[in-house]
Protein backbone atom coordinates (compact mmCIF):
# COMPACT_ATOMS: atom_id res chain seq x y z
CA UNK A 1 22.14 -14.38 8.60
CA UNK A 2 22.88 -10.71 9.47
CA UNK A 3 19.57 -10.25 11.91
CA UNK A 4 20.22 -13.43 13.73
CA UNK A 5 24.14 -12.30 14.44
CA UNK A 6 24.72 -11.19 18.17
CA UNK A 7 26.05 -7.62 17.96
CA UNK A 8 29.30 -6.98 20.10
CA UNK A 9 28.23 -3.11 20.13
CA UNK A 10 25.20 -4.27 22.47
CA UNK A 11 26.86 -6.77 24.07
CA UNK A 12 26.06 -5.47 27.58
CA UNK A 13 22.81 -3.55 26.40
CA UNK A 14 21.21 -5.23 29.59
CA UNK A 15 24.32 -3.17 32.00
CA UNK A 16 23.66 0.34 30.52
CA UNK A 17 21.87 3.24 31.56
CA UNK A 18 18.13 3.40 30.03
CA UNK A 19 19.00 6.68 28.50
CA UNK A 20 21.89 4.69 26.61
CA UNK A 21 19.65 2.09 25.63
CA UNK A 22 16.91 4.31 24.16
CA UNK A 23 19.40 6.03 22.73
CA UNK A 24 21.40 3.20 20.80
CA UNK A 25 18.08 1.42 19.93
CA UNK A 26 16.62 4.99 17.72
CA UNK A 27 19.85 4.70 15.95
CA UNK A 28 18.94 1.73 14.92
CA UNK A 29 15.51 2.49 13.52
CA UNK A 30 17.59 5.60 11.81
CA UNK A 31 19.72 2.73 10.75
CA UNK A 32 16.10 1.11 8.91
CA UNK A 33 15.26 4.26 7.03
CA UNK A 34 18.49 4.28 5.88
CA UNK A 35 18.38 0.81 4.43
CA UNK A 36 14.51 1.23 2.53
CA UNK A 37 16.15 4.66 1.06
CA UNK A 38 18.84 2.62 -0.43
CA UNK A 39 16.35 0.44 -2.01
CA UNK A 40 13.83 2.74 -3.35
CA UNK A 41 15.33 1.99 -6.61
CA UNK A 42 13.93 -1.35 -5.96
CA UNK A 43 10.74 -0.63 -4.50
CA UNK A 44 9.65 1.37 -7.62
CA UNK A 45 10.08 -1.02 -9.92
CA UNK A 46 8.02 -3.34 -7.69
CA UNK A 47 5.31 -1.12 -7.50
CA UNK A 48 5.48 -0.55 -11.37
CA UNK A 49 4.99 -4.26 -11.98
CA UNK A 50 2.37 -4.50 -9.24
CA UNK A 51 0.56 -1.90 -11.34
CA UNK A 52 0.42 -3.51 -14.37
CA UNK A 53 -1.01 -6.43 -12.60
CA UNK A 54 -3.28 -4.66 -10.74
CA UNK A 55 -4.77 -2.23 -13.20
CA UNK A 56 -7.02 -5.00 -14.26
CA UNK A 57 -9.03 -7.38 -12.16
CA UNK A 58 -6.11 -9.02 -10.32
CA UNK A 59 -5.91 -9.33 -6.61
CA UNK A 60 -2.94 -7.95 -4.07
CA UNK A 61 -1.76 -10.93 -2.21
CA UNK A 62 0.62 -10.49 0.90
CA UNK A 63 2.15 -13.01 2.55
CA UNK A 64 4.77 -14.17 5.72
CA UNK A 65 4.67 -14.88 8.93
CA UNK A 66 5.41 -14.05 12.51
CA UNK A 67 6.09 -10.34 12.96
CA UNK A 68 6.49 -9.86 9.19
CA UNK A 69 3.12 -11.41 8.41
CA UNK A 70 1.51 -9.18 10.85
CA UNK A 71 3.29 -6.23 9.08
CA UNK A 72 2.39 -7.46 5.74
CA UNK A 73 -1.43 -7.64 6.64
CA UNK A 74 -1.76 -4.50 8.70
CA UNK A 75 -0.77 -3.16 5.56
CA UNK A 76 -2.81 -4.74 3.15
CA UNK A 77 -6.04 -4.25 5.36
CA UNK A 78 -5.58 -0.71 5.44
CA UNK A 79 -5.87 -0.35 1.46
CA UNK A 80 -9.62 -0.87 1.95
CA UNK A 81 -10.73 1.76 4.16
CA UNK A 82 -7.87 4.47 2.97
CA UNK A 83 -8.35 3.71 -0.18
CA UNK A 84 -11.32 1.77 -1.18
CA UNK A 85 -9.21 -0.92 -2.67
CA UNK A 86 -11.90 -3.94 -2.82
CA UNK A 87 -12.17 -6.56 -0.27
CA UNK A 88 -12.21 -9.41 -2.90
CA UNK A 89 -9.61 -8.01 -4.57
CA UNK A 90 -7.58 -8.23 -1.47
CA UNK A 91 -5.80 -12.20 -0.29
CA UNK A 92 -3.93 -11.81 3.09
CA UNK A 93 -1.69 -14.96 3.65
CA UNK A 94 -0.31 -15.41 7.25
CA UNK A 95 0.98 -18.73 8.76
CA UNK A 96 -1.32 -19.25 11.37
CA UNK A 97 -4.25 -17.75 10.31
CA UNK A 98 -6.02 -15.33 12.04
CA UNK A 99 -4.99 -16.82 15.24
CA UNK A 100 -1.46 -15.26 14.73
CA UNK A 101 -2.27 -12.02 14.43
CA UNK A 102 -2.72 -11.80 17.36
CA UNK A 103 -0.59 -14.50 19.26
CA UNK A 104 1.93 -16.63 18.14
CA UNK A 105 1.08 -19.97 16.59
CA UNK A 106 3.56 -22.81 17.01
CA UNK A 107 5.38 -24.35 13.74
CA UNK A 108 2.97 -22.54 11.87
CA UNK A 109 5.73 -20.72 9.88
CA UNK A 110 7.40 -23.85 8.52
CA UNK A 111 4.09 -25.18 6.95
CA UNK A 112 5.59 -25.00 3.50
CA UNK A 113 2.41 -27.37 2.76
CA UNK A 114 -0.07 -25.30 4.11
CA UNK A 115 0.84 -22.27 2.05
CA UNK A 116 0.86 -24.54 -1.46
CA UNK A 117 -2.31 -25.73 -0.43
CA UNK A 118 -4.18 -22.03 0.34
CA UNK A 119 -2.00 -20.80 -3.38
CA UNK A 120 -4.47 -23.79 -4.65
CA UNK A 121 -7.68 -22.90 -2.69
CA UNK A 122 -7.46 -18.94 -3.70
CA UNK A 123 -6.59 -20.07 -7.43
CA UNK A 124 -3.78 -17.46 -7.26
CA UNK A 125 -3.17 -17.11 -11.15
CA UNK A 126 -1.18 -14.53 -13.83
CA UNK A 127 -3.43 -11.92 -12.95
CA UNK A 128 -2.60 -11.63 -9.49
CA UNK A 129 0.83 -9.97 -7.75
CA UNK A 130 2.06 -11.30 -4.31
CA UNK A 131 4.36 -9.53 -2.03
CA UNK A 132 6.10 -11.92 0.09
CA UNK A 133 7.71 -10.84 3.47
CA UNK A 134 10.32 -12.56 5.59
CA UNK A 135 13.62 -10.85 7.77
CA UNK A 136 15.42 -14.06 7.37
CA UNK A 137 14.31 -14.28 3.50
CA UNK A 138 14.06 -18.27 4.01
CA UNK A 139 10.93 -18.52 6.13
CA UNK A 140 9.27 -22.28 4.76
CA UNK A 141 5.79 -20.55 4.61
CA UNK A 142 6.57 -17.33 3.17
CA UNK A 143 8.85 -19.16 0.70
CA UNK A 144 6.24 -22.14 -0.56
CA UNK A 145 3.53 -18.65 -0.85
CA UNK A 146 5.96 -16.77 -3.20
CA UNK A 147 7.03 -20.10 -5.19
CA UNK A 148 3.81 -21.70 -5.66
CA UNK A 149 2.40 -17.73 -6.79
CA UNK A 150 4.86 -17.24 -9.29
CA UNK A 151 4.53 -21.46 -10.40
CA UNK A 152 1.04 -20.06 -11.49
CA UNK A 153 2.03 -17.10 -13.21
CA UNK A 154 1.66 -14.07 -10.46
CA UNK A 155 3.99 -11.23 -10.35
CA UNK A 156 6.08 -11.57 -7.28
CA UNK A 157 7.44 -9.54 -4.67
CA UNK A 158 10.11 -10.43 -2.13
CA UNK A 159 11.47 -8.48 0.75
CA UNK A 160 13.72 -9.59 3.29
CA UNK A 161 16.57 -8.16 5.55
CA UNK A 162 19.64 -10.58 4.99
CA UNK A 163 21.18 -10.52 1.64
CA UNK A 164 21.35 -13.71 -0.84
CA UNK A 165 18.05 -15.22 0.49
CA UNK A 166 15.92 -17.83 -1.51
CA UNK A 167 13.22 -14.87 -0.95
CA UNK A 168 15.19 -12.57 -2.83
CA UNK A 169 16.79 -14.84 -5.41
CA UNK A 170 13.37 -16.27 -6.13
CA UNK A 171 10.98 -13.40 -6.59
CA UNK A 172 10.76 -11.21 -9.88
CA UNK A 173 11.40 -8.10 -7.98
CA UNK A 174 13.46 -8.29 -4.90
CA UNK A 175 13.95 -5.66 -2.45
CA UNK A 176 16.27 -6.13 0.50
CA UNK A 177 16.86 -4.08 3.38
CA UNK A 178 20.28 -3.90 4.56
CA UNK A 179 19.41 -3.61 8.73
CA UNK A 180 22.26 -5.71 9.65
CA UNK A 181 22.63 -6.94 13.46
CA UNK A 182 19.73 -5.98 15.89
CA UNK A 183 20.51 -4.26 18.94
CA UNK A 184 18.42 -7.83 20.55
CA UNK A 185 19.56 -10.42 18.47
CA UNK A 186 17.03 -11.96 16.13
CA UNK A 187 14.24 -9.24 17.80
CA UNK A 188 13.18 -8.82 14.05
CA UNK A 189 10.32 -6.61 15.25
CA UNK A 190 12.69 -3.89 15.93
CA UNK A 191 15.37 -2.76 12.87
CA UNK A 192 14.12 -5.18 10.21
CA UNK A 193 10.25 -4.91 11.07
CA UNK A 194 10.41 -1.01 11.34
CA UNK A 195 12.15 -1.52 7.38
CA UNK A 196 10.02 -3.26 6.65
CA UNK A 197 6.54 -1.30 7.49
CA UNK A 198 8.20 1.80 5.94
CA UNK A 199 9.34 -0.19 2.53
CA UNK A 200 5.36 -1.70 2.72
CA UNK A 201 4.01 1.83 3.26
CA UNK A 202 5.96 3.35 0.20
CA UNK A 203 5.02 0.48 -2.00
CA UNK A 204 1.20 0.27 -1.04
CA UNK A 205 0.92 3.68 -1.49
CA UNK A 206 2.96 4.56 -4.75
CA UNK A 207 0.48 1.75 -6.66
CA UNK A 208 -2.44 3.33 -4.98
CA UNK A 209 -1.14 6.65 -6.41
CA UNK A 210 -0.66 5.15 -10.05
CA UNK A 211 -3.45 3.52 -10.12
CA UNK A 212 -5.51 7.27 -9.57
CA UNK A 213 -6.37 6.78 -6.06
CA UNK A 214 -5.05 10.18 -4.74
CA UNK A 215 -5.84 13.38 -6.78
CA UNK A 216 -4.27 16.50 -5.36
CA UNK A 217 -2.54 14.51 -2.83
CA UNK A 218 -5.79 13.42 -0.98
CA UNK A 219 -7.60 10.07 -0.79
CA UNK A 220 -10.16 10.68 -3.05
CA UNK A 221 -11.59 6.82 -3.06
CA UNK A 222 -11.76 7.08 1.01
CA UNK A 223 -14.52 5.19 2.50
CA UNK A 224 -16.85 6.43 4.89
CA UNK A 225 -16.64 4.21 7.50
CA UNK A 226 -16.97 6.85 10.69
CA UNK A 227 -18.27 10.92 10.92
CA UNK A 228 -14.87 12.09 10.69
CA UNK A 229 -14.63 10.25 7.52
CA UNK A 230 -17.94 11.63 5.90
CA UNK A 231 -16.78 15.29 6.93
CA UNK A 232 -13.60 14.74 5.26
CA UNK A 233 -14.85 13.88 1.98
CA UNK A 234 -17.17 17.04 2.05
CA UNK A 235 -13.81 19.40 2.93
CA UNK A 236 -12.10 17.66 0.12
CA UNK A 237 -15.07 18.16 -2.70
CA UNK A 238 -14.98 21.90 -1.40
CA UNK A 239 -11.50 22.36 -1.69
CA UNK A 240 -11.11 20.81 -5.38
CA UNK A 241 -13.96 22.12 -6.57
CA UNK A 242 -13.71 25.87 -4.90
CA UNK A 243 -17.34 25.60 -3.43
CA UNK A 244 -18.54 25.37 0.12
CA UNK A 245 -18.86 22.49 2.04
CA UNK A 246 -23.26 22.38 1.84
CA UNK A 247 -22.55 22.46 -1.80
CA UNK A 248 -20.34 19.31 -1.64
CA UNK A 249 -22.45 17.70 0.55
CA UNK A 250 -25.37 18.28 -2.20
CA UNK A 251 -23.13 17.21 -4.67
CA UNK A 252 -21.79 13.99 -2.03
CA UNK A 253 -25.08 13.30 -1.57
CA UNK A 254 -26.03 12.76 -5.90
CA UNK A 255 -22.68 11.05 -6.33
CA UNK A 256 -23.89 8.31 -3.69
CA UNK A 257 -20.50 9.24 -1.73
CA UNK A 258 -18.35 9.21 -4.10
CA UNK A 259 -15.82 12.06 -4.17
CA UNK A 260 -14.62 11.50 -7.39
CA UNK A 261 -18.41 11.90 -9.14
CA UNK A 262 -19.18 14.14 -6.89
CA UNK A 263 -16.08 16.79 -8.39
CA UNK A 264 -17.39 16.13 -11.40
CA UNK A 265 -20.77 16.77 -10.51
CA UNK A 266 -19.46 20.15 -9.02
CA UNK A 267 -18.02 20.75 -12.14
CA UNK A 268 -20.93 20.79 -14.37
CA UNK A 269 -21.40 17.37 -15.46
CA UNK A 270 -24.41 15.45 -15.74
CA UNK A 271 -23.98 12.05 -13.68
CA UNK A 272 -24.29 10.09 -16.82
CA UNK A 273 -21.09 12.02 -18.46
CA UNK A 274 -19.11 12.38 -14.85
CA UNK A 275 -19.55 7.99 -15.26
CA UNK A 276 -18.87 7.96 -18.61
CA UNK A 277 -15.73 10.08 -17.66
CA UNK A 278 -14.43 8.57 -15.01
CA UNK A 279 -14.60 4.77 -17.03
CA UNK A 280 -12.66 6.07 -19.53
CA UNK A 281 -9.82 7.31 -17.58
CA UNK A 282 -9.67 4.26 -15.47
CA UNK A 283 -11.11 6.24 -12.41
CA UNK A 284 -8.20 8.46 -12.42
CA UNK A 285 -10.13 11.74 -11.67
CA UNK A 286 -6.66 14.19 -13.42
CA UNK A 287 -8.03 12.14 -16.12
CA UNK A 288 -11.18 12.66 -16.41
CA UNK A 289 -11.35 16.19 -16.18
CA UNK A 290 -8.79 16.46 -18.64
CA UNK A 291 -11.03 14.44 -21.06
CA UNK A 292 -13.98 16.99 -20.03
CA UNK A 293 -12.00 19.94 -20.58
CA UNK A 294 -10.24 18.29 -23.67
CA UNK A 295 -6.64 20.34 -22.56
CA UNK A 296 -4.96 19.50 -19.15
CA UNK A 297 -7.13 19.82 -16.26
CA UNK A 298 -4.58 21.81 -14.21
CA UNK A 299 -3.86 24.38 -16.76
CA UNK A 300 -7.08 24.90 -17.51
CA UNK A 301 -8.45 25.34 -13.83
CA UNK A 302 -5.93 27.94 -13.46
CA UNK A 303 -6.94 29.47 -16.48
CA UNK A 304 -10.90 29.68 -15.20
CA UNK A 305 -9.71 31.06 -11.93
CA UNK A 306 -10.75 27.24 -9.83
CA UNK A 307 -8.15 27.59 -7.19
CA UNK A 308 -9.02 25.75 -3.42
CA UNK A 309 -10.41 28.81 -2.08
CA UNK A 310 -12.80 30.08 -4.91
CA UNK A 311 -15.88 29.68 -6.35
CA UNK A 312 -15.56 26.38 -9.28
CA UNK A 313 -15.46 26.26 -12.54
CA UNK A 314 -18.97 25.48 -13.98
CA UNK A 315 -18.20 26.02 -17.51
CA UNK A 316 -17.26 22.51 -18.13
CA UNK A 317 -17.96 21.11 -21.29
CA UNK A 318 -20.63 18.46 -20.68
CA UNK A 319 -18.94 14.86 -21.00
């Protein structure tokens, strides 16, 4: 159990200069980047299967506990607002409950029970994908969550930090960060939770890119939830459609917020066509204009001159 071994290198961490201690604790978080490059192999093939999963009605279920449940859900809530990923489409699984995210909640993580019991009372089933998160890779909870998913057919996830883990050895896609010894031993929160938000990030994000999300490497399903929010889907109708921000506002404004109808809009299209578009490609917008054009959408934007600065295209063919 590598992040539970005491370190001889930081054996008298609490006798050295704070400069030195600063110092030898960023190495470590180096140390964690390090580790989730070496598995990026693994985390794309996670995020592939989570796609597959997830390109139908399925939900995105994370679960753990302690500081790598609190990861685990800070990530998974911000799919919603970043990228309008639907709230019941979205199961958050933390011993504890609620309670813990904010305090810690005794013996909740070895409530193997509990977490059967809440697989049962979400009727997780073969349409969903869990991603189960534990530094030791043997947490009870975290554990009974990713056995009890994959018992009813879910595509599972496991990340941990020590090799050989029932977390690993039990999930269809494993992906383990190698952060070794923490400069406080067992202080999971430090090497092994930084890991672990970085391998969470990459994941999260690379099935919210497959699954059309981000066009142009913006959030194009971002929610309005604040002013700065609303501004910044206007800036980013103007700059992929080449007009000026009152025109996507006009355009914002038809689409009922939404950026992705409201490019289309921009572009020429009725609404019913920019709908019928946008359901055909899966709400990937590359796709859709591609099926409007009937060539690649990038080529062909070139071709008409629609670059971020200038004026559209509005010779679309109509949907």
């Amino acid at each position: 159990m590598e992040t539970e071994r005491p370190s001889p290198r930081y054996a008298d961490i609490d006798r050295w200069d704070p400069a030195d201690v600063l110092e030898a604790m960023l190495g470590g978080q180096f140390a964690a980047v390090a580790a989730v490059r070496a598995a990026l192999p693994e985390i794309q093939r996670a995020g592939l299967g989570l796609e597959q999963r997830l390109k139908g009605t399925g939900r995105l279920i994370y679960a753990g506990a302690g500081t790598s449940g609190r990861l685990a859900v800070q990530d998974g809530a911000e799919l919603m607002p970043t990228f309008s990923w639907p709230h019941e489409r979205l199961l958050l699984l933390i011993a504890g409950g609620e309670e813990a995210m904010v305090r810690a909640v005794e013996g909740a993580e070895d409530e193997a029970g509990r977490a059967a019991e809440l697989a049962g009372h979400h009727q997780i089933n073969s349409d969903d994908a869990l991603i189960a998160v534990a530094a030791s890779g043997t947490t009870p909870f975290t554990l009974s969550c990713l056995r009890e998913a994959r018992r009813r057919g879910a595509f599972t996830v496991g990340i941990a930090n020590n090799p050989r883990t029932p977390i690993l050895e039990e999930a269809e896609q494993a992906i383990f960060l190698n952060t070794g010894a923490e400069p406080i031993a067992g202080s999971t929160r430090m090497n092994a939770g930084t890991a672990q938000r970085i391998a969470l990030n990459l994941l999260s994000t690379l099935v919210m890119i497959r699954l059309g999300r981000v066009y142009r490497g913006m959030m194009v399903d971002v929610q309005s939830t604040n002013v700065k929010l609303t501004k910044r889907k206007a800036a980013m109708v103007a700059f992929l459609t080449g007009g000026t921000e009152e025109e996507a506002q006009r355009a914002l404004e038809r689409a009922r917020g939404n950026v992705k109808l409201a490019v289309l809009l921009s572009h020429g299209c009725d609404s019913q066509s920019a709908e019928e578009a946008l359901r055909r490609a899966e709400g990937k917008l590359r796709e859709a204009l591609d099926w409007i054009y009937g060539a690649d959408s990038s080529t062909r934007a070139q071709e008409e001159g629609c670059h971020g600065e200038e004026k559209a295209c509005h010779n679309l063919k109509k949907g």
